[in-house]
Protein backbone atom coordinates (compact mmCIF):
# COMPACT_ATOMS: atom_id res chain seq x y z
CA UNK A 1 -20.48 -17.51 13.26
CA UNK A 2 -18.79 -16.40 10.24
CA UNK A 3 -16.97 -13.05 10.28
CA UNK A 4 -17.84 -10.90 7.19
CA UNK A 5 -14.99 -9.61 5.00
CA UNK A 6 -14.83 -8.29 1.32
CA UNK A 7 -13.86 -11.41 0.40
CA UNK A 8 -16.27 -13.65 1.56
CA UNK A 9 -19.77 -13.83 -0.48
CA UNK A 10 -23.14 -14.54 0.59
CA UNK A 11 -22.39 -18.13 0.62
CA UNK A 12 -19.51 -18.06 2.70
CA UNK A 13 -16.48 -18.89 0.29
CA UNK A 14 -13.50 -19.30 2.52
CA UNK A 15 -11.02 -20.12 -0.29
CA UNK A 16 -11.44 -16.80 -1.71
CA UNK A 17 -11.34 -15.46 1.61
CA UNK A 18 -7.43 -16.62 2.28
CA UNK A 19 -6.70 -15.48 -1.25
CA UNK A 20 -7.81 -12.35 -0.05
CA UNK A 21 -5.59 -12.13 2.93
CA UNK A 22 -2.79 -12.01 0.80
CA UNK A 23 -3.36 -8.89 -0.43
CA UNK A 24 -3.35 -7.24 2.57
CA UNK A 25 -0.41 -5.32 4.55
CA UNK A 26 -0.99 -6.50 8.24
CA UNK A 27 2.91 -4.90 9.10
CA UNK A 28 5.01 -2.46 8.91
CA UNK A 29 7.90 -4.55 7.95
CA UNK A 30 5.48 -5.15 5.03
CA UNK A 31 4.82 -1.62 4.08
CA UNK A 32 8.19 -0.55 3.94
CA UNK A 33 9.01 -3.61 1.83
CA UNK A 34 6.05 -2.52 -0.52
CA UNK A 35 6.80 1.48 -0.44
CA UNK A 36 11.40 0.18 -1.54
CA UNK A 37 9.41 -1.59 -4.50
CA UNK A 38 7.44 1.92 -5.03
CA UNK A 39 10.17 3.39 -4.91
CA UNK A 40 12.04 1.42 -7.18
CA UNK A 41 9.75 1.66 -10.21
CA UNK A 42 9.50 5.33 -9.55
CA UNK A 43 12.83 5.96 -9.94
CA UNK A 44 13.10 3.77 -13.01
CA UNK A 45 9.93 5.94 -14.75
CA UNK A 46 11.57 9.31 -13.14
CA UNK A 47 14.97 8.32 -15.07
CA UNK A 48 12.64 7.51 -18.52
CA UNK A 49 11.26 10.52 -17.90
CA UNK A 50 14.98 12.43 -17.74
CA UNK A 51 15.94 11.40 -21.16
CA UNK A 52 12.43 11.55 -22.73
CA UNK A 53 12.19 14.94 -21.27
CA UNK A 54 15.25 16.71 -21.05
CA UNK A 55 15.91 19.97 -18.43
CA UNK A 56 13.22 21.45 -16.05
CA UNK A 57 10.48 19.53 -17.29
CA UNK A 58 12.23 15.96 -17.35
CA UNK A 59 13.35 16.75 -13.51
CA UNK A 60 9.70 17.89 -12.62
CA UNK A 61 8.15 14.71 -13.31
CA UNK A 62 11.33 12.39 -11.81
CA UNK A 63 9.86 14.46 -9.11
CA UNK A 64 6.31 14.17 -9.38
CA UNK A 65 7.40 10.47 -9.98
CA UNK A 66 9.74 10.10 -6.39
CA UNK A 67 7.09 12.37 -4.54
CA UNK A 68 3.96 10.03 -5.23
CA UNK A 69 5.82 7.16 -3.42
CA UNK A 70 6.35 9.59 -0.07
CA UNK A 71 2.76 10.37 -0.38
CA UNK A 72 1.65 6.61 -0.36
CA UNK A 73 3.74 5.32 1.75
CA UNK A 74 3.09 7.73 4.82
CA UNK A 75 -0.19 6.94 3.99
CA UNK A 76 0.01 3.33 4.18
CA UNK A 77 1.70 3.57 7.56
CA UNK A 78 -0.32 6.06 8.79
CA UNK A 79 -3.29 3.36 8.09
CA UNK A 80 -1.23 0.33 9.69
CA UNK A 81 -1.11 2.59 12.72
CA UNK A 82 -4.28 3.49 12.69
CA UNK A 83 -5.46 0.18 12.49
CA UNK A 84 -3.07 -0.79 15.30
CA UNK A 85 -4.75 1.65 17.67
CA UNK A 86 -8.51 0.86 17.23
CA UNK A 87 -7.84 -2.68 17.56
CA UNK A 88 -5.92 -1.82 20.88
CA UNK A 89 -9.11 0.22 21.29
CA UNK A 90 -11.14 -2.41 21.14
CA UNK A 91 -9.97 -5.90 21.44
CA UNK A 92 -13.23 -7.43 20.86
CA UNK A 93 -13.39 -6.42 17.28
CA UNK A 94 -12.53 -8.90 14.84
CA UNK A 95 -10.42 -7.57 11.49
């Protein structure tokens, strides 16, 4: 029995299926390495955005820029959690 996934068509393509696994943030060690990157391109934008923009508005958006990356990345652990507790939930569920 084959399990159904996103990646996986009708047919049953398994290749695509462990390309598909790569994309996806199984740990937290993983998220945190993902939300540093975030955080890393924000800041690099936010800084653009200092010298583009100079005063309030420049430090609104280095904001706006810095703030996205707390709002993602609680929400990607929030979802690792999540995911955590209905498998606990249910052990006879298959991700």
């Amino acid at each position: 029995m084959m399990i159904a996934t996103p990646f996986v068509n009708a047919k049953g393509n398994a290749m695509l299926a462990k390309v598909g696994r790569l994309f996806v943030i199984k740990t937290r060690f993983e998220a945190f390495l993902i939300i540093y990157a975030l955080a890393l391109g924000a800041v690099e934008r936010g800084q653009v955005y200092l010298t583009q923009y100079p005063g309030i508005g420049g430090k609104l958006l280095f904001a706006a820029c810095t703030g996205a990356v707390f709002l993602a990345g609680a929400k990607m652990l929030d979802c690792i959690r999540h995911e955590r507790d209905v498998k606990a939930a249910n052990p006879a569920a298959q991700s």
